[in-house]
N, C-alpha and C. Protein backbone atom coordinates (compact mmCIF):
# COMPACT_ATOMS: atom_id res chain seq x y z
N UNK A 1 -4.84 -16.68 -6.44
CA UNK A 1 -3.97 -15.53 -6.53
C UNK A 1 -2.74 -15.77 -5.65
N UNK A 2 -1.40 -15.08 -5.94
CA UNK A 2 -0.30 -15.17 -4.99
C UNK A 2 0.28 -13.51 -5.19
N UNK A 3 1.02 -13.83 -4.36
CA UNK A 3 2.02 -13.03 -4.33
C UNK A 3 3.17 -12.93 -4.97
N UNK A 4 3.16 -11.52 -5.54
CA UNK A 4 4.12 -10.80 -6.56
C UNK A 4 5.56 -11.24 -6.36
N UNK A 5 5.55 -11.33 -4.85
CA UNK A 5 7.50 -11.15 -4.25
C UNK A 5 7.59 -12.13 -3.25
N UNK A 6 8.36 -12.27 -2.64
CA UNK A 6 8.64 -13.30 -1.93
C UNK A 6 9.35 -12.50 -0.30
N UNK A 7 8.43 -13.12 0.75
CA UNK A 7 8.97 -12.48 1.97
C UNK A 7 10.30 -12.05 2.19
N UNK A 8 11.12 -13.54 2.15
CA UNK A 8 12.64 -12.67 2.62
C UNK A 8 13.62 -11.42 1.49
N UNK A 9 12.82 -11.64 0.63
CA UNK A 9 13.45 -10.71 -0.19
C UNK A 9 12.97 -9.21 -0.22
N UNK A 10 12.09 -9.38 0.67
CA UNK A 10 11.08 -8.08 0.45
C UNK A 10 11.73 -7.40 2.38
N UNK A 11 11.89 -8.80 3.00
CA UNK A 11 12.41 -7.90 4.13
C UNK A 11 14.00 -7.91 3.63
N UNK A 12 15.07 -7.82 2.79
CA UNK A 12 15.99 -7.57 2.89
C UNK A 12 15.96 -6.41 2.25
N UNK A 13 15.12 -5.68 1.10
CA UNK A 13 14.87 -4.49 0.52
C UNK A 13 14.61 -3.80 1.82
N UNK A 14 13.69 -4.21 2.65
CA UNK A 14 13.27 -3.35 3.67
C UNK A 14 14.55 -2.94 4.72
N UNK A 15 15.46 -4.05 5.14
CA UNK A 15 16.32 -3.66 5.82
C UNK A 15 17.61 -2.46 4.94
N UNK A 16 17.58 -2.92 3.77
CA UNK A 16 18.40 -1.66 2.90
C UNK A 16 17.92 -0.31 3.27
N UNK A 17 16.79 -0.19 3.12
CA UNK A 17 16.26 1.18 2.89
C UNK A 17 16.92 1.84 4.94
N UNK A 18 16.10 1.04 5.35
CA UNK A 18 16.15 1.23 6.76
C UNK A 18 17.73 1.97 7.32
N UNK A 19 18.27 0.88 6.65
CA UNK A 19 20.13 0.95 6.84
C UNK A 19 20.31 2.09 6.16
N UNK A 20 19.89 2.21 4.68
CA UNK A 20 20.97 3.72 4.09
C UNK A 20 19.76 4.84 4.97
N UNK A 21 18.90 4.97 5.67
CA UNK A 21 18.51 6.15 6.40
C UNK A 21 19.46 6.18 7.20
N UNK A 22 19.63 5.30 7.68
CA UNK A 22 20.00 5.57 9.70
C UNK A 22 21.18 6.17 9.36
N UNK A 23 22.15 5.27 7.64
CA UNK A 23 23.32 5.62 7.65
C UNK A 23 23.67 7.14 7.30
N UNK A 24 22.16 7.32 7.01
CA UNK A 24 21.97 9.21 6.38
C UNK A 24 21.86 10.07 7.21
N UNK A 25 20.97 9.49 8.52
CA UNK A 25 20.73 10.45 9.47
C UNK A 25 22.01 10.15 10.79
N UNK A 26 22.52 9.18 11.04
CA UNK A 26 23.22 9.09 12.09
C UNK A 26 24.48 8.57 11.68
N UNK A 27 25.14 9.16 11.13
CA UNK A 27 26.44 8.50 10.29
C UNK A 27 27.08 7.53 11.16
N UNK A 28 27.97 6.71 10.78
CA UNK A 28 29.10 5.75 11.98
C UNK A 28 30.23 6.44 12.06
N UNK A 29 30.77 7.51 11.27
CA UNK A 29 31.85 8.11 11.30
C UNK A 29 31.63 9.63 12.58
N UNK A 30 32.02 9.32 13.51
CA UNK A 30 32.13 10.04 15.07
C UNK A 30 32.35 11.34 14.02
N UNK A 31 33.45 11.35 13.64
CA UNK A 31 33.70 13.31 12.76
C UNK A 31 32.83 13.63 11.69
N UNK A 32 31.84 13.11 11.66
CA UNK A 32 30.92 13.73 11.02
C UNK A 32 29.88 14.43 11.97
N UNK A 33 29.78 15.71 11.62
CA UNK A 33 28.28 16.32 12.66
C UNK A 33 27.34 15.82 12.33
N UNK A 34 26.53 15.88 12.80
CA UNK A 34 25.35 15.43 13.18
C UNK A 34 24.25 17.09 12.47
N UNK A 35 23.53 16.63 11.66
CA UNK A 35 22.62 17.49 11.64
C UNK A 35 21.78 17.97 12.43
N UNK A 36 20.88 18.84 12.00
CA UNK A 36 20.26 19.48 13.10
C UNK A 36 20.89 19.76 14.65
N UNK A 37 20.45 21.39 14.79
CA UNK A 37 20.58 21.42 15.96
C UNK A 37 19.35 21.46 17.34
N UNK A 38 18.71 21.28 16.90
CA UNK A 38 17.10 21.89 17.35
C UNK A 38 16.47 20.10 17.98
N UNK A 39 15.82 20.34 18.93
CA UNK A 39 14.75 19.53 18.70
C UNK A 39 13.78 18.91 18.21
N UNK A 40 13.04 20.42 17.33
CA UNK A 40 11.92 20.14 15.96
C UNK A 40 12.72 19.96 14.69
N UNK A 41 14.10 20.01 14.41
CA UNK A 41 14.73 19.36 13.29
C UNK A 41 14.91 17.73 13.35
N UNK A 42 14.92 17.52 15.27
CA UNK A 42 15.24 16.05 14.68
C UNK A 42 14.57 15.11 14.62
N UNK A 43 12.56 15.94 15.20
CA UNK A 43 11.28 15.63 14.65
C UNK A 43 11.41 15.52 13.23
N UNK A 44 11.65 16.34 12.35
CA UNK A 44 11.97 16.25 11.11
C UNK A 44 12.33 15.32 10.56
N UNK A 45 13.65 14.77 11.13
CA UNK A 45 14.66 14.21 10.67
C UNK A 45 13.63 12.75 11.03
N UNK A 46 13.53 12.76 12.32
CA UNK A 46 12.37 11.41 12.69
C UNK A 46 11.44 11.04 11.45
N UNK A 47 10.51 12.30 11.27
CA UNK A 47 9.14 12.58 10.30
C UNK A 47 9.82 11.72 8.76
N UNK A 48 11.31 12.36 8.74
CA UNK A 48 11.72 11.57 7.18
C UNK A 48 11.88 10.07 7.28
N UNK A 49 12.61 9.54 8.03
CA UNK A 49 12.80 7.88 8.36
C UNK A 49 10.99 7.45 8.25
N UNK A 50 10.65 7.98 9.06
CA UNK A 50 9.16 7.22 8.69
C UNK A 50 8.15 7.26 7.72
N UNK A 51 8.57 8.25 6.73
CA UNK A 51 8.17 8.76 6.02
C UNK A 51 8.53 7.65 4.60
N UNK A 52 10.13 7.22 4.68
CA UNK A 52 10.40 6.70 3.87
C UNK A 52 10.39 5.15 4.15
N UNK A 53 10.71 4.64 5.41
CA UNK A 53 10.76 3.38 5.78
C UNK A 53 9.19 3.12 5.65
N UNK A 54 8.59 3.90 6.37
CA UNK A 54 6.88 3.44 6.09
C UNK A 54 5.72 3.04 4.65
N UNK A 55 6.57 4.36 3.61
CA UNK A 55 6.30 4.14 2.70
C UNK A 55 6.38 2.86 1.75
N UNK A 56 7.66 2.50 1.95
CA UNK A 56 8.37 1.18 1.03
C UNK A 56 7.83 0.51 2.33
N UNK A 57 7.42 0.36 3.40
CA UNK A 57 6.52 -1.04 3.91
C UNK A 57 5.51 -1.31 3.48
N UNK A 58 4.70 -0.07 2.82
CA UNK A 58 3.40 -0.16 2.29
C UNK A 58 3.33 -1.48 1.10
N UNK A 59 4.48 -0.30 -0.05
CA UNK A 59 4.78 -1.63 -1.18
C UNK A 59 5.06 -2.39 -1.38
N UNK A 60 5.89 -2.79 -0.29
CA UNK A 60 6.41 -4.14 -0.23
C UNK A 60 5.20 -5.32 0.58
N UNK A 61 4.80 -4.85 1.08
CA UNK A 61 3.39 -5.48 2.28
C UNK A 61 2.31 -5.43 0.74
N UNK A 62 2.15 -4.86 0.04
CA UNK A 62 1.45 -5.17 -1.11
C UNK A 62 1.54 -5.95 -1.39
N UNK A 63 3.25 -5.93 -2.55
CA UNK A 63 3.45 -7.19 -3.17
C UNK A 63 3.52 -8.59 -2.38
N UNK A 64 3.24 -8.72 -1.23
CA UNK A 64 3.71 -9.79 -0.61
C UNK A 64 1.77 -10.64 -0.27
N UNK A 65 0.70 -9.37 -0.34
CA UNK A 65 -0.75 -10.19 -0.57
C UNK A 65 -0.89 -11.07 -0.91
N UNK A 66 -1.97 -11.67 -0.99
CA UNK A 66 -1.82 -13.06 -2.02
C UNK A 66 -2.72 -12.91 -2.82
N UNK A 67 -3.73 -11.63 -2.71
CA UNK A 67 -4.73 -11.28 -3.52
C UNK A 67 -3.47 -10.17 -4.60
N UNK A 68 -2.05 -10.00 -4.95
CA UNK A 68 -1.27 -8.59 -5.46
C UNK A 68 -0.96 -9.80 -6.76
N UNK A 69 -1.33 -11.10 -7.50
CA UNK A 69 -0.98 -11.66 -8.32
C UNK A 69 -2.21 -12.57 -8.83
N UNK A 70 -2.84 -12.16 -9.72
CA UNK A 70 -4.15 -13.34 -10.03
C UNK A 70 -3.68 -14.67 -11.05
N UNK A 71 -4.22 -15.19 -11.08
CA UNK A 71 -3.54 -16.33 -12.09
C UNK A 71 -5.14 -16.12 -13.06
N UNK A 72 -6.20 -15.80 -13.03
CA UNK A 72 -7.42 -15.56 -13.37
C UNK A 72 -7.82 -14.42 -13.68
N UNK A 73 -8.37 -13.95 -14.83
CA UNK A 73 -8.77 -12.57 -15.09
C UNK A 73 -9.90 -12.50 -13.92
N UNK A 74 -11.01 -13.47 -14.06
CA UNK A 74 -12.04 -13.81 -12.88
C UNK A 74 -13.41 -13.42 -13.96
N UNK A 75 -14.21 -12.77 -13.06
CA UNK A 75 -15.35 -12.07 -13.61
C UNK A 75 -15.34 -10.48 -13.64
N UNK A 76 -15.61 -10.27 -14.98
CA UNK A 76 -16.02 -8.62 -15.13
C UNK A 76 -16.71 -8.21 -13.88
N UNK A 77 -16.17 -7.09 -13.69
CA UNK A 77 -17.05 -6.42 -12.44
C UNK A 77 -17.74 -5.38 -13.09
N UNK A 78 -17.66 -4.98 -14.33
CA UNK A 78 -18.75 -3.95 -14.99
C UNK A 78 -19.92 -4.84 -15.66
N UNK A 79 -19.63 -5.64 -16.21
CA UNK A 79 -21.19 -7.04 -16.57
C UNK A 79 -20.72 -7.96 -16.49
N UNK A 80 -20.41 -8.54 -15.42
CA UNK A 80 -20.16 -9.90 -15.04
C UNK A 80 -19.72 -11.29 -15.53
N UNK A 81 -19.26 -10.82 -16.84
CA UNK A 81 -18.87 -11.70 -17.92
C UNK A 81 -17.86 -12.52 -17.20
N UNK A 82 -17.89 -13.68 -17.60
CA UNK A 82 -16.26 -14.46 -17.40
C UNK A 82 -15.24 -14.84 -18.82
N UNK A 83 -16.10 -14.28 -19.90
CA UNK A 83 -14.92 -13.59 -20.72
C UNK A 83 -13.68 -12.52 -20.71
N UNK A 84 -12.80 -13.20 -19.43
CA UNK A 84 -11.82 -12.03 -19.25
C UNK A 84 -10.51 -12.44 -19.21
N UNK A 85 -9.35 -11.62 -19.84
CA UNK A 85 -8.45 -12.52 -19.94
C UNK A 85 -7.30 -11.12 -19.12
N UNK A 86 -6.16 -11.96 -18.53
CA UNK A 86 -4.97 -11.25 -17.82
C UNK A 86 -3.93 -10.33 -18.97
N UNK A 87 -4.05 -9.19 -19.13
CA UNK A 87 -3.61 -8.16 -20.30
C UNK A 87 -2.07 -8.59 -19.97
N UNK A 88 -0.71 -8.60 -20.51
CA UNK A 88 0.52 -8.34 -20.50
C UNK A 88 0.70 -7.20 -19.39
N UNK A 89 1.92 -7.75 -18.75
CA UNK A 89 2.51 -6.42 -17.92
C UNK A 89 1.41 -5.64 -16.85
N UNK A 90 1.97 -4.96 -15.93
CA UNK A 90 1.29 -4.34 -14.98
C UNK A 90 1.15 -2.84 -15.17
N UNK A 91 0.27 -1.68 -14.41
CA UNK A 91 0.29 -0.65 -14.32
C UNK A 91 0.71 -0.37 -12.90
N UNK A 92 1.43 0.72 -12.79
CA UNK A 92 1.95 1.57 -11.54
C UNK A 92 0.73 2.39 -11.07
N UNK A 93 -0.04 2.16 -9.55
CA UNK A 93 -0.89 2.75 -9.33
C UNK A 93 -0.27 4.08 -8.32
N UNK A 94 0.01 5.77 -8.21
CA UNK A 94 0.42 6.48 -6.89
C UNK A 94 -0.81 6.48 -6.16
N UNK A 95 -0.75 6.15 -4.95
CA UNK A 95 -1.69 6.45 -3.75
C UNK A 95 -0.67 7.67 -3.16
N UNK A 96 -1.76 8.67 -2.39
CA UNK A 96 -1.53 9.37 -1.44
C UNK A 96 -1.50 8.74 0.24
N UNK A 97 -1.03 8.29 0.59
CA UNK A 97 -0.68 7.74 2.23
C UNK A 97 -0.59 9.24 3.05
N UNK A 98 -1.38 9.05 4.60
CA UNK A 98 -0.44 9.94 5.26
C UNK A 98 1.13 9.39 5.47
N UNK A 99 2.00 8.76 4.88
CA UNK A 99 3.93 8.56 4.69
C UNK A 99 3.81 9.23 3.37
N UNK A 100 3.17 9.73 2.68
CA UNK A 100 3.67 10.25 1.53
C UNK A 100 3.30 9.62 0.42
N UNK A 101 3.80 9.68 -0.61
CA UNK A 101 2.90 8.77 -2.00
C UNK A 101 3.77 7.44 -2.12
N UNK A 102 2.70 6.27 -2.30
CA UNK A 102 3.10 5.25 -2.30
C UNK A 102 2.67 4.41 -4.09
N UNK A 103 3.67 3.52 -4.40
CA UNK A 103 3.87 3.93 -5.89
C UNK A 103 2.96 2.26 -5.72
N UNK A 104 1.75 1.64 -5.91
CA UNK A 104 1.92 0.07 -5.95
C UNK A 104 1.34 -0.62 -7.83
N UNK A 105 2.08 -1.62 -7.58
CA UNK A 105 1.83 -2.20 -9.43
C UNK A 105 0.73 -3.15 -9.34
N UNK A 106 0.10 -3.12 -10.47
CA UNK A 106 -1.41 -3.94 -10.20
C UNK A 106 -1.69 -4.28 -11.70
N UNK A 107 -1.91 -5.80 -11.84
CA UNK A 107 -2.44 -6.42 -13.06
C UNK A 107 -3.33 -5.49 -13.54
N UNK A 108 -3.31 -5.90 -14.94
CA UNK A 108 -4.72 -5.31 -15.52
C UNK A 108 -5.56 -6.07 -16.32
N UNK A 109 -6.41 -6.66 -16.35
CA UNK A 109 -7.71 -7.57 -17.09
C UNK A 109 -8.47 -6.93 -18.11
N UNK A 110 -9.17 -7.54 -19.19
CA UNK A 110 -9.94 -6.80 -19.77
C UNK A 110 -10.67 -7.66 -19.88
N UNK A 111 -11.75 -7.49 -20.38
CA UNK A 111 -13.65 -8.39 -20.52
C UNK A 111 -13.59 -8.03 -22.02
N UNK A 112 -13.59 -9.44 -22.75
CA UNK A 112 -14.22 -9.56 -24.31
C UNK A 112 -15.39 -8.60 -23.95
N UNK A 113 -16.08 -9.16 -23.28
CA UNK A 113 -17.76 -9.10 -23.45
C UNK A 113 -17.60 -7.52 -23.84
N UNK A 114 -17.32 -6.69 -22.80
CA UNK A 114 -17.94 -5.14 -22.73
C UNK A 114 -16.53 -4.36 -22.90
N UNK A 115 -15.40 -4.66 -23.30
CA UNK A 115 -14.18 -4.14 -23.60
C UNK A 115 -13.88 -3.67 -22.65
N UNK A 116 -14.14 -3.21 -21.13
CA UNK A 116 -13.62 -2.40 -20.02
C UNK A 116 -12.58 -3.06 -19.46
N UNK A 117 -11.36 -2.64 -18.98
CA UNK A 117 -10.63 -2.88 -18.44
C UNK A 117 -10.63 -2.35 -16.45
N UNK A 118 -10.16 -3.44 -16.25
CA UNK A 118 -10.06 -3.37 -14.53
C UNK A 118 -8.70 -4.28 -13.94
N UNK A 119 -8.64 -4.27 -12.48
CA UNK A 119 -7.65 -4.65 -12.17
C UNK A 119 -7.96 -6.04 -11.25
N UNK A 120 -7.85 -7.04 -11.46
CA UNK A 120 -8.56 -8.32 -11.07
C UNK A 120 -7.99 -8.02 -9.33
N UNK A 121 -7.06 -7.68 -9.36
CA UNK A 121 -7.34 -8.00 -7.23
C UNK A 121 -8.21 -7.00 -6.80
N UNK A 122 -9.07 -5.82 -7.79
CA UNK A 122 -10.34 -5.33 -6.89
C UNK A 122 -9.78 -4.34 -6.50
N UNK A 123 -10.20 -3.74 -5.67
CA UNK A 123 -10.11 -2.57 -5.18
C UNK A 123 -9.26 -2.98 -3.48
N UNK A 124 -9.20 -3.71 -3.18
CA UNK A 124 -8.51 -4.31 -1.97
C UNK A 124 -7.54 -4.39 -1.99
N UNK A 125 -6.53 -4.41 -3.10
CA UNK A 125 -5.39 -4.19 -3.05
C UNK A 125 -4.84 -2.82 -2.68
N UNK A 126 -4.43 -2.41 -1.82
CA UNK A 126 -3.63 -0.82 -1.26
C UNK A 126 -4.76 0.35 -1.89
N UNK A 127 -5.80 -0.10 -2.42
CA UNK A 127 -6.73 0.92 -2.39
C UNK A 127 -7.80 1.11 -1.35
N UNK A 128 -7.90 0.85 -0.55
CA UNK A 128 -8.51 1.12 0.65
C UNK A 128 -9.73 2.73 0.65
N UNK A 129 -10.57 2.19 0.87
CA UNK A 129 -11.45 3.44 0.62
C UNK A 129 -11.61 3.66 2.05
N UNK A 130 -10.79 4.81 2.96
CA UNK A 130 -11.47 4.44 4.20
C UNK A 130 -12.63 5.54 4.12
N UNK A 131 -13.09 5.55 3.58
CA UNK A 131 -14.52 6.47 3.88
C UNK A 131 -15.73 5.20 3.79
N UNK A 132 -15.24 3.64 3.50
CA UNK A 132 -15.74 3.12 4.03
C UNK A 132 -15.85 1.91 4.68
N UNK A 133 -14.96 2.46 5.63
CA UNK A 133 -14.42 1.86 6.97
C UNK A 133 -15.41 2.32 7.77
N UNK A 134 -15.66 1.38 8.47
CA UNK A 134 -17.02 2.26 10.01
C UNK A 134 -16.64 0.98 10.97
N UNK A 135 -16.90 1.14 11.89
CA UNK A 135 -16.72 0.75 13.30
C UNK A 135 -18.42 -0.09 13.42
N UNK A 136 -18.17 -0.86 13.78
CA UNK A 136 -19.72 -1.81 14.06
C UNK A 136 -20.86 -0.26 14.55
N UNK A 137 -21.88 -0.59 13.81
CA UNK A 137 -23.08 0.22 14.21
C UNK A 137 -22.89 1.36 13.82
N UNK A 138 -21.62 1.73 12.98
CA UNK A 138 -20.88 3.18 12.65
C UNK A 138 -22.72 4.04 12.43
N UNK A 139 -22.34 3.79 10.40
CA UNK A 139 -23.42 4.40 10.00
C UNK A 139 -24.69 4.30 10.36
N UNK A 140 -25.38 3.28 10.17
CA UNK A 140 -26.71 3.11 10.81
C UNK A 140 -27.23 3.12 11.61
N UNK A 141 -26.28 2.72 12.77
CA UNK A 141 -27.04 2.92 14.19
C UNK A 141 -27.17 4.21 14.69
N UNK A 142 -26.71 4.95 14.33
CA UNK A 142 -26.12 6.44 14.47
C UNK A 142 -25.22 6.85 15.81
N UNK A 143 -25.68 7.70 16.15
CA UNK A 143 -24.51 8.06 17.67
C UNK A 143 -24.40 6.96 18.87
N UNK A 144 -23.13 6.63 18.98
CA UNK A 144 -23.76 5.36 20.44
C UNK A 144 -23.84 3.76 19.73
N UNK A 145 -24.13 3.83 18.78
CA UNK A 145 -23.97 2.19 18.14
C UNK A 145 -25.11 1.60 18.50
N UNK A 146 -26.29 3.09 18.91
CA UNK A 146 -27.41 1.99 18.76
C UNK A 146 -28.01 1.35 20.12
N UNK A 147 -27.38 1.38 21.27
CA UNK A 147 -27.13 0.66 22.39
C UNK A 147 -28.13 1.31 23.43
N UNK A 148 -28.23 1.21 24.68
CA UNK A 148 -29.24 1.34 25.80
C UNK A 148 -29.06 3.24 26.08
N UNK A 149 -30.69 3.83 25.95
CA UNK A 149 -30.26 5.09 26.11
C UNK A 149 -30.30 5.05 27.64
N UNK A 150 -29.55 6.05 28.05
CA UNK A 150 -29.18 6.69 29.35
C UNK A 150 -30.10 7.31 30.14
């Protein structure tokens, strides 16, 4: 598998975005006011830059995986077939992020065998299940990780 995009091009998108904020929120032209007058507006104003710079780091930090491009349909993950071939064109997946919704594009495969379609980089691509994320000893060990009682 590789990657969709190519680093420096993905940080010069990134520096665009970055640039037309700052140039949105903090103009270079001295006679222009300055929005907000408040403190919690320019939390706001903060909350948006990161909101948007963070977001487009997400997608761009996608396409740049090396698992975000398969050259291999691989194996069915519904019956394990290796009758699978790489479908034309990608689908646009929206995730919800706490930055807001993040838009990422992801192959799509299908299996002769059982006709289901899936997305060969898995679920690891910007789909992140953190419900199951755990910390060593999370679930099973239960409170404490398990370790010397007191």
């Amino acid at each position: 598998m590789t990657a969709r995009t190519q680093r420096q091009e993905a940080r010069e998108r990134m520096l665009k975005v970055y640039q037309a904020m700052v140039d949105r929120l903090l103009p270079a032209d001295e006679k222009q006011i300055l929005r907000g007058g408040s403190f919690r507006e320019w939390e706001d104003q903060a909350l948006e830059l990161v909101r948007e710079v963070g977001g487009r780091f997400l997608e761009e930090r996608a396409g740049l995986e090396a698992s975000a491009q398969a050259t291999t349909g691989g194996r069915c993950p519904h019956c394990g077939s290796e009758r699978v071939y790489l479908a034309s064109g990608q689908r646009s997946t929206e995730l919800q992020t706490p930055l807001g919704p993040v838009v990422l594009a992801q192959q799509q495969a299908r299996c002769r065998a059982c006709g289901r379609a899936f997305s060969p980089s898995g679920s690891g691509l910007g789909t992140a299940d953190r419900r199951a994320v755990e910390s060593a000893g999370g679930a099973t060990a239960g409170a404490g990780g398990g370790g010397a009682e007191l």
